[in-house]
PDB file of N, CA and C in Angstrom:
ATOM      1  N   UNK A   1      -9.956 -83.144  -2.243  1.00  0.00           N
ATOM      2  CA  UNK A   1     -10.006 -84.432  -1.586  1.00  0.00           C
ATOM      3  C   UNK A   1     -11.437 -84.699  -1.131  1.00  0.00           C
ATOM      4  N   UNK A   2     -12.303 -85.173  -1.841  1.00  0.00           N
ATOM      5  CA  UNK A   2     -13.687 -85.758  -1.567  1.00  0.00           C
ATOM      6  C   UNK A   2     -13.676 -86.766  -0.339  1.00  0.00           C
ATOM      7  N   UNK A   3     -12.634 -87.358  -0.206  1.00  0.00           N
ATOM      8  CA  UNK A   3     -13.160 -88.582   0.850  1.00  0.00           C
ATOM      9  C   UNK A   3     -12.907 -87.645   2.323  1.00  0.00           C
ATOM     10  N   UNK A   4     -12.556 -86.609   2.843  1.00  0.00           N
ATOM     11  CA  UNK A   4     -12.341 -85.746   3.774  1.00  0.00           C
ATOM     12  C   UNK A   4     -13.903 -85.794   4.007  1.00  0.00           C
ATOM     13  N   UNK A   5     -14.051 -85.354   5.616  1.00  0.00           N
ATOM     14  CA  UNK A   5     -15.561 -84.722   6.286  1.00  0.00           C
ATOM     15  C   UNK A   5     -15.772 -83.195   5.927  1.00  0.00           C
ATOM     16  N   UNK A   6     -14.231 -82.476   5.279  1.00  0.00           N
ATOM     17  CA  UNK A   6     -15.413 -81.279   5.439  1.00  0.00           C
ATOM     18  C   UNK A   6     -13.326 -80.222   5.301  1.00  0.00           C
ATOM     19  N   UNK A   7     -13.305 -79.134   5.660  1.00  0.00           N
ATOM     20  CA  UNK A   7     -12.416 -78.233   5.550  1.00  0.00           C
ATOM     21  C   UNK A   7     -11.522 -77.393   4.640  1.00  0.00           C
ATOM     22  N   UNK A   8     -10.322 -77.065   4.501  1.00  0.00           N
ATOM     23  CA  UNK A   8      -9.853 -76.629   3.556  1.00  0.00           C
ATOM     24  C   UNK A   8      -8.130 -76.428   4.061  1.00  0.00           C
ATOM     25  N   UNK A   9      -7.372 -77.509   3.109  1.00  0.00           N
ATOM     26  CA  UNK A   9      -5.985 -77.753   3.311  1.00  0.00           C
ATOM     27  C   UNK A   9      -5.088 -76.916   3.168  1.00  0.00           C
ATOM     28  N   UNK A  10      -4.218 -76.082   3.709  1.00  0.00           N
ATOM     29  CA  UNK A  10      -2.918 -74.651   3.744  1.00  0.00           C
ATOM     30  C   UNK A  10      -1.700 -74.754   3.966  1.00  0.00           C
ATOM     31  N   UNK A  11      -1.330 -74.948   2.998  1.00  0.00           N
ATOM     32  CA  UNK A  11       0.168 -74.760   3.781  1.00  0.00           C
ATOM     33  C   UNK A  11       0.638 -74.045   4.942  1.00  0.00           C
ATOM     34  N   UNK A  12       1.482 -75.015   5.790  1.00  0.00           N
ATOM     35  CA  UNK A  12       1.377 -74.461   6.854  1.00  0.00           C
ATOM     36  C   UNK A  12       2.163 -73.118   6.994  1.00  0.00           C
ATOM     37  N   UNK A  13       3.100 -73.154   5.922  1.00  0.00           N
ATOM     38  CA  UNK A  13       3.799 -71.691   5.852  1.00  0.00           C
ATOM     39  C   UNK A  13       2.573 -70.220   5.273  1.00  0.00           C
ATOM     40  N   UNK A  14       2.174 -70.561   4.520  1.00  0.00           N
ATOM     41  CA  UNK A  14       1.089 -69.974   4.099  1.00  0.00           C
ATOM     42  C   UNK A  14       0.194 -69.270   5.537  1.00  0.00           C
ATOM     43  N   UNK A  15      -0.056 -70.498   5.806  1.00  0.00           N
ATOM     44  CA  UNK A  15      -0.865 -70.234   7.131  1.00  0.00           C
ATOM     45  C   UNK A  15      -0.316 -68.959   8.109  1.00  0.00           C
ATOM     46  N   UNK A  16       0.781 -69.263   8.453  1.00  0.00           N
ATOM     47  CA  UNK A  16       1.776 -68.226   9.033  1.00  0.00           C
ATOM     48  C   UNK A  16       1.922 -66.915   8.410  1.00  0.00           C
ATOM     49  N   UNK A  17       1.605 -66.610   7.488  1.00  0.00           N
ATOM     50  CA  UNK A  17       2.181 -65.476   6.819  1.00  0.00           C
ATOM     51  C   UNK A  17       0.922 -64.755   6.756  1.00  0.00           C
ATOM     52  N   UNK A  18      -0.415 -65.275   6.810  1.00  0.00           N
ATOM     53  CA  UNK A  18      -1.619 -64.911   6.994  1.00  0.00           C
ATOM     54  C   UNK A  18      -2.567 -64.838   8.209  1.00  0.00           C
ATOM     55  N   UNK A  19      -1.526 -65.361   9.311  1.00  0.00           N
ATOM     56  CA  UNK A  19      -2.195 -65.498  10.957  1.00  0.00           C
ATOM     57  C   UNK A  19      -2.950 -66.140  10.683  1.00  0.00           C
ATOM     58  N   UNK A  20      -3.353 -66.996  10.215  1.00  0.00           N
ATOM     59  CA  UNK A  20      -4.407 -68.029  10.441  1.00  0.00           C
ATOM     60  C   UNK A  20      -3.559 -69.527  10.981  1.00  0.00           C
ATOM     61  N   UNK A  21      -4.801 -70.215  11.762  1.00  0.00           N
ATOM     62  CA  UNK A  21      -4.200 -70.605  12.716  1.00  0.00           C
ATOM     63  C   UNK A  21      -5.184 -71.965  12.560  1.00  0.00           C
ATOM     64  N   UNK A  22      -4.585 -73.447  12.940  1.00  0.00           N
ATOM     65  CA  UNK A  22      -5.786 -74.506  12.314  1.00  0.00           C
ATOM     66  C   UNK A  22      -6.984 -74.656  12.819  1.00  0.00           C
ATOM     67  N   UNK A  23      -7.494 -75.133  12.394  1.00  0.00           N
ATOM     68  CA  UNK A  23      -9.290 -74.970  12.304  1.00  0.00           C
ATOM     69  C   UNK A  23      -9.713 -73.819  12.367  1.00  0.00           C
ATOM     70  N   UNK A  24      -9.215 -72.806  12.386  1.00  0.00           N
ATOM     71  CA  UNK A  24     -10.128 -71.213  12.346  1.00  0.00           C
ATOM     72  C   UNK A  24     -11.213 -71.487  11.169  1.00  0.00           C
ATOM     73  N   UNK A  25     -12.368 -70.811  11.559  1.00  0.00           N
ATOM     74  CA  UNK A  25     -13.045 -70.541  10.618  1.00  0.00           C
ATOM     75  C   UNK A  25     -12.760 -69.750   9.084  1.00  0.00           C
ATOM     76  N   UNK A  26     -13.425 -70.101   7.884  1.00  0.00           N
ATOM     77  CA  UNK A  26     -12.844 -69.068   7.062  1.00  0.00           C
ATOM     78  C   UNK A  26     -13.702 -68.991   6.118  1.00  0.00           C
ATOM     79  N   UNK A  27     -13.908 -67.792   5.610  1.00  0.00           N
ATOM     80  CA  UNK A  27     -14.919 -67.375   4.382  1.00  0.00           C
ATOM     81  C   UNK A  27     -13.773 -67.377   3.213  1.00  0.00           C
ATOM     82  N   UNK A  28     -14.747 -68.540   1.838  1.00  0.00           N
ATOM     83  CA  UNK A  28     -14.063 -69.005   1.038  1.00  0.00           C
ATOM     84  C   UNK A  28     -14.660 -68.488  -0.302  1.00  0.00           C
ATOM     85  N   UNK A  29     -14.018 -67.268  -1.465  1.00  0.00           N
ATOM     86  CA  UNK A  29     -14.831 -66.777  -2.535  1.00  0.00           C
ATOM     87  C   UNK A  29     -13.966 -67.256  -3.716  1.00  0.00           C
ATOM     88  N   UNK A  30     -14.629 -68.123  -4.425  1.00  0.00           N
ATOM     89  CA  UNK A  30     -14.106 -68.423  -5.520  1.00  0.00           C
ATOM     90  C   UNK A  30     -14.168 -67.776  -6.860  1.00  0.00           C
ATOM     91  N   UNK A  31     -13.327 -66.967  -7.154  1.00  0.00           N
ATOM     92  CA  UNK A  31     -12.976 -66.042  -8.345  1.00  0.00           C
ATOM     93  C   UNK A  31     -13.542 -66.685  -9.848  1.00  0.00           C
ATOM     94  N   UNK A  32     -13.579 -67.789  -9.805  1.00  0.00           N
ATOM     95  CA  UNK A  32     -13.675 -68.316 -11.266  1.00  0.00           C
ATOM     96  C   UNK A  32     -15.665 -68.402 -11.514  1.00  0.00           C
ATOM     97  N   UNK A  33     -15.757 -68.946  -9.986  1.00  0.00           N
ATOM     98  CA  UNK A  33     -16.700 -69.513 -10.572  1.00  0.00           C
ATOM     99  C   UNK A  33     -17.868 -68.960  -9.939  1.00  0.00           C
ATOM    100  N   UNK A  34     -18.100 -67.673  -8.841  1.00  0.00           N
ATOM    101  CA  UNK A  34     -18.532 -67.424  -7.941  1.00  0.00           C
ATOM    102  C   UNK A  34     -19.046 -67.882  -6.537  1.00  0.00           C
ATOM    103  N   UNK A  35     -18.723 -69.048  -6.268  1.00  0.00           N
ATOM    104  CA  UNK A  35     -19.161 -69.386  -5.198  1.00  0.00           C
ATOM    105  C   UNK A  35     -18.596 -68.670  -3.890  1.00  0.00           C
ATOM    106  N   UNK A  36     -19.162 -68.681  -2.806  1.00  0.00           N
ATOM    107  CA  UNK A  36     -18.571 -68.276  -1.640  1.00  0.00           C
ATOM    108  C   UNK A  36     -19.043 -69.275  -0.587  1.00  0.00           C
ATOM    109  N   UNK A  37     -18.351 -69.617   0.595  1.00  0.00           N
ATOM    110  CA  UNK A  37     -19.029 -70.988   1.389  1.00  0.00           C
ATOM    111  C   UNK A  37     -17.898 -70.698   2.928  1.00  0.00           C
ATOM    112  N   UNK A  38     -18.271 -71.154   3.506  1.00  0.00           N
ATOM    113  CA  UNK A  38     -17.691 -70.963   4.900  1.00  0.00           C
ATOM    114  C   UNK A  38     -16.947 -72.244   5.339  1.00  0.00           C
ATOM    115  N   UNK A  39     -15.984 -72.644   5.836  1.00  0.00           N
ATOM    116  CA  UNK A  39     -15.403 -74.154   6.293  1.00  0.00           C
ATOM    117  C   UNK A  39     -14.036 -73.462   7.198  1.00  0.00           C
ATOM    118  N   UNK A  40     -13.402 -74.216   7.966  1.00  0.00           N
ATOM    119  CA  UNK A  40     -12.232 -74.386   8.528  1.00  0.00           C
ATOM    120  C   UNK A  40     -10.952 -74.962   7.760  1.00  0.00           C
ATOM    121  N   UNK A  41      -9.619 -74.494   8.560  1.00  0.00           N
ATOM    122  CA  UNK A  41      -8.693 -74.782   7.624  1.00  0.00           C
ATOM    123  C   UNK A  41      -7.718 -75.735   8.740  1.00  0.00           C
ATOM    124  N   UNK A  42      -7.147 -76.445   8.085  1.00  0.00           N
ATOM    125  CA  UNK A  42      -6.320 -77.664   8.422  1.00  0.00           C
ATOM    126  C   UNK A  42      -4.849 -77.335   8.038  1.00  0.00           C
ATOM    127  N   UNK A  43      -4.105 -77.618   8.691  1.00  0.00           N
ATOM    128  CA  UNK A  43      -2.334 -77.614   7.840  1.00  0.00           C
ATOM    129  C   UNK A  43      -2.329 -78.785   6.881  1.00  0.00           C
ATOM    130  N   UNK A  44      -1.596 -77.658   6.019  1.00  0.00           N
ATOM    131  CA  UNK A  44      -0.860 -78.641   4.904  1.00  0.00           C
ATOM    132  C   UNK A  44       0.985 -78.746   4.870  1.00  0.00           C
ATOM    133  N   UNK A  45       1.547 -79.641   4.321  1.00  0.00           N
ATOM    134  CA  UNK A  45       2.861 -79.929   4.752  1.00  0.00           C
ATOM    135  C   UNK A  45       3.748 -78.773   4.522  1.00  0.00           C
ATOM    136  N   UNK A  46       4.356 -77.779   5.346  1.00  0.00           N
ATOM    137  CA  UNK A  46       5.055 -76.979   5.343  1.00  0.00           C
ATOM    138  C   UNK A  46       6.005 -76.897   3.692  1.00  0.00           C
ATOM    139  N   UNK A  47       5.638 -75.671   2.716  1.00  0.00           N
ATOM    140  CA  UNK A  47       6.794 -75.496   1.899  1.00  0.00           C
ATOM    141  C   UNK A  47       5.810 -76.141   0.599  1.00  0.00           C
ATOM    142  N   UNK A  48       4.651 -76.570   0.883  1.00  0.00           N
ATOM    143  CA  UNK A  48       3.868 -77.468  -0.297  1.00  0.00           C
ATOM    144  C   UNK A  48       3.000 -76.463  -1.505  1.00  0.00           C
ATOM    145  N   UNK A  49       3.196 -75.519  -0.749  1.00  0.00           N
ATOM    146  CA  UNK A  49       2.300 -74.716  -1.292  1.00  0.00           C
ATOM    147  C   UNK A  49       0.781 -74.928  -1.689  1.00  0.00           C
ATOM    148  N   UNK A  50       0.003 -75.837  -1.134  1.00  0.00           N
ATOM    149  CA  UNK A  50      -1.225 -76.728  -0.971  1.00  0.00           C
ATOM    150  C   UNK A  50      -2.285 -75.361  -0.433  1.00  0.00           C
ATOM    151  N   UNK A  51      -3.464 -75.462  -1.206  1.00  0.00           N
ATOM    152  CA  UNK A  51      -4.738 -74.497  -0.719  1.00  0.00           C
ATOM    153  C   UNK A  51      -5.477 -76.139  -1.553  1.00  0.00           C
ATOM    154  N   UNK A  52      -5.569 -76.684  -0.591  1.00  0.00           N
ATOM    155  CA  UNK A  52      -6.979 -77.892  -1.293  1.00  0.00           C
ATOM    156  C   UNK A  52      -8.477 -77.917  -0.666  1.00  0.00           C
ATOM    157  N   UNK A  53      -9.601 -77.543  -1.543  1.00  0.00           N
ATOM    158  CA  UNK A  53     -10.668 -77.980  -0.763  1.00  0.00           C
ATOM    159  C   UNK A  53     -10.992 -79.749  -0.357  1.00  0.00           C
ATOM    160  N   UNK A  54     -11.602 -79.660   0.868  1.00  0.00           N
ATOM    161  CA  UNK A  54     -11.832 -81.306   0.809  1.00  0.00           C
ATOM    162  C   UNK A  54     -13.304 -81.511   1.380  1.00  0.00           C
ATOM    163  N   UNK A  55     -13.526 -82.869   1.107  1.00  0.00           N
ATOM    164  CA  UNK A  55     -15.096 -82.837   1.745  1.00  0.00           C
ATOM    165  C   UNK A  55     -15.866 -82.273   0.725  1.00  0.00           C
ATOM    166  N   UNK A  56     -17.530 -81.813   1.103  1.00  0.00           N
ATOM    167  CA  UNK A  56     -18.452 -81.158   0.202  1.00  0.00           C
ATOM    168  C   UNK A  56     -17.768 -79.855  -0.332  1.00  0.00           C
ATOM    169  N   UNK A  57     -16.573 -79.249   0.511  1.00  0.00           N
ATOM    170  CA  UNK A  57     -16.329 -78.117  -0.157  1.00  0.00           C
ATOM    171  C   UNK A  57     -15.329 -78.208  -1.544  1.00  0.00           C
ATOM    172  N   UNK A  58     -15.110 -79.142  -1.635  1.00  0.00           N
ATOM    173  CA  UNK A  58     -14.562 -79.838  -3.180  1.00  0.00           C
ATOM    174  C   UNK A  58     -15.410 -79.406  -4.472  1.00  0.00           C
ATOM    175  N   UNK A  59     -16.421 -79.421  -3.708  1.00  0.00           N
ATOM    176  CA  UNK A  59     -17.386 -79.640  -5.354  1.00  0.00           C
ATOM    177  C   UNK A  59     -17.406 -77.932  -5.823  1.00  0.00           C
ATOM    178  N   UNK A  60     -16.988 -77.243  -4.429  1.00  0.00           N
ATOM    179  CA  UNK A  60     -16.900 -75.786  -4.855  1.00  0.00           C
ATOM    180  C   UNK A  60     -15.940 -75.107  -5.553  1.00  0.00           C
ATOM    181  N   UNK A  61     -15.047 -75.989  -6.425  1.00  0.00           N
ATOM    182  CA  UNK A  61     -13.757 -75.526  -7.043  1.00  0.00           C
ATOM    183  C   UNK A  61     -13.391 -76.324  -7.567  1.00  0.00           C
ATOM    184  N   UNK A  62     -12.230 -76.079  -9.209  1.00  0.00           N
ATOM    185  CA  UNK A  62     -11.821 -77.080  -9.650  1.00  0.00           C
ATOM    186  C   UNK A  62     -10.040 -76.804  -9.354  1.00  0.00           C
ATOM    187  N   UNK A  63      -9.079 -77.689  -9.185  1.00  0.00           N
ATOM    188  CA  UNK A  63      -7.940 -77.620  -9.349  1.00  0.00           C
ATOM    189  C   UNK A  63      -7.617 -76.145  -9.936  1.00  0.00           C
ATOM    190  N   UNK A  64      -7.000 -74.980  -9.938  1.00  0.00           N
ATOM    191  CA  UNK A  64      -6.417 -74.154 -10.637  1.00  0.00           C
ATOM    192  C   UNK A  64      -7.467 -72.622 -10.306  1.00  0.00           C
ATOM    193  N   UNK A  65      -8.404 -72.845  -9.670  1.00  0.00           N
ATOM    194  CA  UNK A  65      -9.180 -71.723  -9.500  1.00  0.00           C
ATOM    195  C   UNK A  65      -8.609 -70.976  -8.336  1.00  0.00           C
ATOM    196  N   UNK A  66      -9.192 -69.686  -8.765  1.00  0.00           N
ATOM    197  CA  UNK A  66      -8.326 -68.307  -7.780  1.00  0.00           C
ATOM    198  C   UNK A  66      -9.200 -68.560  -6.851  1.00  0.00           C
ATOM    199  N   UNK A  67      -8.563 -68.334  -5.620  1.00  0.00           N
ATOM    200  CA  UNK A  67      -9.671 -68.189  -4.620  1.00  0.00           C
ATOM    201  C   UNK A  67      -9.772 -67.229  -3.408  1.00  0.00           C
ATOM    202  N   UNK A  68     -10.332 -66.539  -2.865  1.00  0.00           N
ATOM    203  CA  UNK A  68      -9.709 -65.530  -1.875  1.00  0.00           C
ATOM    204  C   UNK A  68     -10.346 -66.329  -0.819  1.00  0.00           C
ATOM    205  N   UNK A  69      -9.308 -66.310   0.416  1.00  0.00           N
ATOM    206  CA  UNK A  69      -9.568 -66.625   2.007  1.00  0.00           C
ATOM    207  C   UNK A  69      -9.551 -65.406   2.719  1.00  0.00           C
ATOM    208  N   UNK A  70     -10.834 -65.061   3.279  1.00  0.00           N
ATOM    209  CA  UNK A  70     -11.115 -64.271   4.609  1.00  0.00           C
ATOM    210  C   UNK A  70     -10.821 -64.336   6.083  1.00  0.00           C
ATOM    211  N   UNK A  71     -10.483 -64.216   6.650  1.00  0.00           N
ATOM    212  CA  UNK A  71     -10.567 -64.385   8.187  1.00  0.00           C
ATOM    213  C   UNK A  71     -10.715 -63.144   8.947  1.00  0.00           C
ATOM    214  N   UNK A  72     -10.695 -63.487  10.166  1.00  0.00           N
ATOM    215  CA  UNK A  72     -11.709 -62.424  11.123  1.00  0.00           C
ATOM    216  C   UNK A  72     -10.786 -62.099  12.201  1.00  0.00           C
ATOM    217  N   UNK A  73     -10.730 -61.282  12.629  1.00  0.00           N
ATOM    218  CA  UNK A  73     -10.279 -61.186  14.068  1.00  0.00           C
ATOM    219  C   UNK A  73     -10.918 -59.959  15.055  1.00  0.00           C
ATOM    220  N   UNK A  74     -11.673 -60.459  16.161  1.00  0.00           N
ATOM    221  CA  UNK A  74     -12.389 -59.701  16.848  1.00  0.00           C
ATOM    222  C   UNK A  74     -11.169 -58.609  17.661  1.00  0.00           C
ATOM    223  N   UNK A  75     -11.734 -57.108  17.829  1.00  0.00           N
ATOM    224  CA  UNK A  75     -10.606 -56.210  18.252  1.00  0.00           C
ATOM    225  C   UNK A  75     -11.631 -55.277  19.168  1.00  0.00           C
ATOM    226  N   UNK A  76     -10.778 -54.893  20.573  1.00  0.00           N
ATOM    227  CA  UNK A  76     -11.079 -54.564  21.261  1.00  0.00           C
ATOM    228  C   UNK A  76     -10.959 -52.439  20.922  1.00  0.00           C
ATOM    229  N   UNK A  77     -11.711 -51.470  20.752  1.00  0.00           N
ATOM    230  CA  UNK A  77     -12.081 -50.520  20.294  1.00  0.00           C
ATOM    231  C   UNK A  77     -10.918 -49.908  20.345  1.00  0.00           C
ATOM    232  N   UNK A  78     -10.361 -49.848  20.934  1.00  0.00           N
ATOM    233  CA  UNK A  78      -9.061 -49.013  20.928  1.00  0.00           C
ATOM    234  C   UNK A  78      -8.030 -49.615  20.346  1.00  0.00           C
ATOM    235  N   UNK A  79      -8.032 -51.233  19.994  1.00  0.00           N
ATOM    236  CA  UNK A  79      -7.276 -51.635  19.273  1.00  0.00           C
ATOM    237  C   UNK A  79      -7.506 -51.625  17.397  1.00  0.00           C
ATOM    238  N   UNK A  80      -8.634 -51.027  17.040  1.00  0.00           N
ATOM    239  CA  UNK A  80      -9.171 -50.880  15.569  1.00  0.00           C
ATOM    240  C   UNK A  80      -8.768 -50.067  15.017  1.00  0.00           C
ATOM    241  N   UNK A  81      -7.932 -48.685  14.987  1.00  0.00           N
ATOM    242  CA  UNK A  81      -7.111 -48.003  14.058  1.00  0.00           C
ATOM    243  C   UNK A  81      -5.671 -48.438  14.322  1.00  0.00           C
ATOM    244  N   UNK A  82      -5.000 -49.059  15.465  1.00  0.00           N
ATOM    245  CA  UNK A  82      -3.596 -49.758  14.801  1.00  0.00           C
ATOM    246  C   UNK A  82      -3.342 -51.727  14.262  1.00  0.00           C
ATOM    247  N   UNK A  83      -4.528 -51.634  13.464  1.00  0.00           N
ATOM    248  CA  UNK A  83      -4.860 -53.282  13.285  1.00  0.00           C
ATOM    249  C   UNK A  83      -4.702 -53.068  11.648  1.00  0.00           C
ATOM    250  N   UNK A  84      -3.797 -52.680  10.659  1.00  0.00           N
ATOM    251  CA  UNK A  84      -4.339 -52.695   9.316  1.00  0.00           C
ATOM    252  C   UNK A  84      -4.624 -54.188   9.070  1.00  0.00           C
ATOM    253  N   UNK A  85      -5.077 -54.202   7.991  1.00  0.00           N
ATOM    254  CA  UNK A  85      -5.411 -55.684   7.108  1.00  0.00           C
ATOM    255  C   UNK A  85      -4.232 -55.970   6.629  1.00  0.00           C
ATOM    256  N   UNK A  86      -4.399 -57.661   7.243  1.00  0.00           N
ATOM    257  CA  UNK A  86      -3.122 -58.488   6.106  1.00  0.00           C
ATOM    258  C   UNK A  86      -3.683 -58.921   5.020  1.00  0.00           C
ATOM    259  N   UNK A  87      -2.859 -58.521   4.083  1.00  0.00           N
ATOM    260  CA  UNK A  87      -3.280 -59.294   2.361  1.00  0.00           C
ATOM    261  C   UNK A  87      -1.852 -60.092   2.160  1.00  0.00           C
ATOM    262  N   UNK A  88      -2.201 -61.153   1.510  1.00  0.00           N
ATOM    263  CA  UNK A  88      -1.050 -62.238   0.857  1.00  0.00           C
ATOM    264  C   UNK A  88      -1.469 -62.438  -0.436  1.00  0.00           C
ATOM    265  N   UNK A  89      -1.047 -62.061  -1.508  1.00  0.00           N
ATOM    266  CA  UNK A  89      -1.074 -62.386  -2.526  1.00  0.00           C
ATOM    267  C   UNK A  89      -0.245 -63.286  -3.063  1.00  0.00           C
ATOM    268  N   UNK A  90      -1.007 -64.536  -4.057  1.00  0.00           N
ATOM    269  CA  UNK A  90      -0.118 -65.653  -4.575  1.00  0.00           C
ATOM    270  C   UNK A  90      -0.282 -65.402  -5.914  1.00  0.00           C
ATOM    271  N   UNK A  91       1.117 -65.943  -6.919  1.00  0.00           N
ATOM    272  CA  UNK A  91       1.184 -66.270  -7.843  1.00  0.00           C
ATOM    273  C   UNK A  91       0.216 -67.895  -8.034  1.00  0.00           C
ATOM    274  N   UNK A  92       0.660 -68.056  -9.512  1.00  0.00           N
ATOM    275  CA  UNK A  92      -0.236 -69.113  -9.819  1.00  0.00           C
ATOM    276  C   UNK A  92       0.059 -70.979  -9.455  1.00  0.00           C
ATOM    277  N   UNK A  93       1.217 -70.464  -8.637  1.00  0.00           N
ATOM    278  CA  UNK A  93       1.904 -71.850  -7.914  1.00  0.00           C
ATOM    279  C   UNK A  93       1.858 -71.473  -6.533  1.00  0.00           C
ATOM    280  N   UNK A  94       1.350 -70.181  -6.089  1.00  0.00           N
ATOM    281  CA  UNK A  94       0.660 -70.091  -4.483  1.00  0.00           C
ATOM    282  C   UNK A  94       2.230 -69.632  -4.037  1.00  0.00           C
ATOM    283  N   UNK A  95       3.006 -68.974  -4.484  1.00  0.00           N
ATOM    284  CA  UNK A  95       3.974 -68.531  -4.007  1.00  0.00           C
ATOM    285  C   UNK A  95       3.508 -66.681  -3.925  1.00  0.00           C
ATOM    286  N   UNK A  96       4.315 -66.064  -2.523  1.00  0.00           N
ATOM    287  CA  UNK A  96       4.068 -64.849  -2.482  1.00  0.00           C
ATOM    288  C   UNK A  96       4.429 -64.425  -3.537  1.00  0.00           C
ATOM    289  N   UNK A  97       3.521 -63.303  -3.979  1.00  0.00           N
ATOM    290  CA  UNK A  97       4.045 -62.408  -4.812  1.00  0.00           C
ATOM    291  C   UNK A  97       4.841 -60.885  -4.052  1.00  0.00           C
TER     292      UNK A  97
END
């Protein structure tokens, strides 16, 4: 979505299943084409299965490209060996695999 200021659209179920939470920041690496770029994420309509860039970060992807989302979460020292990493992996319609 080019006419957007700027972010990156999620289903909001998606969102949930990955703790990310709206507008968080997020590091964005695009598999196809190499780019990587930083923006915030917005809800998308629950069940849509929607990952859309919008704004300048559009031009960083075409429809159908893999893309991995990063996020961060700051942890207090004693909380860093019971914190594993969440991974969500999607099929090619953004459904869990």
């Amino acid at each position: 979505n080019l006419d957007y200021e700027g972010s990156c659209t999620i289903d909001e179920e998606l969102m949930e299943m990955a703790d990310i939470v709206p507008y968080e920041w997020v590091l964005i690496s695009n598999y196809n084409n190499g780019e990587r770029f930083e923006t915030y994420v917005i809800p998308g309509k629950r069940g849509s299965r929607v990952i859309c860039l919008n704004g300048a970060t559009a031009h960083k992807g075409n429809v159908g490209d893999r893309v991995f989302i990063f996020s961060w979460r700051y942890l207090e020292e004693g909380e860093i060996g019971n914190f594993p990493p969440k991974i969500i992996l999607l099929d090619e319609e953004n459904r869990p695999k």
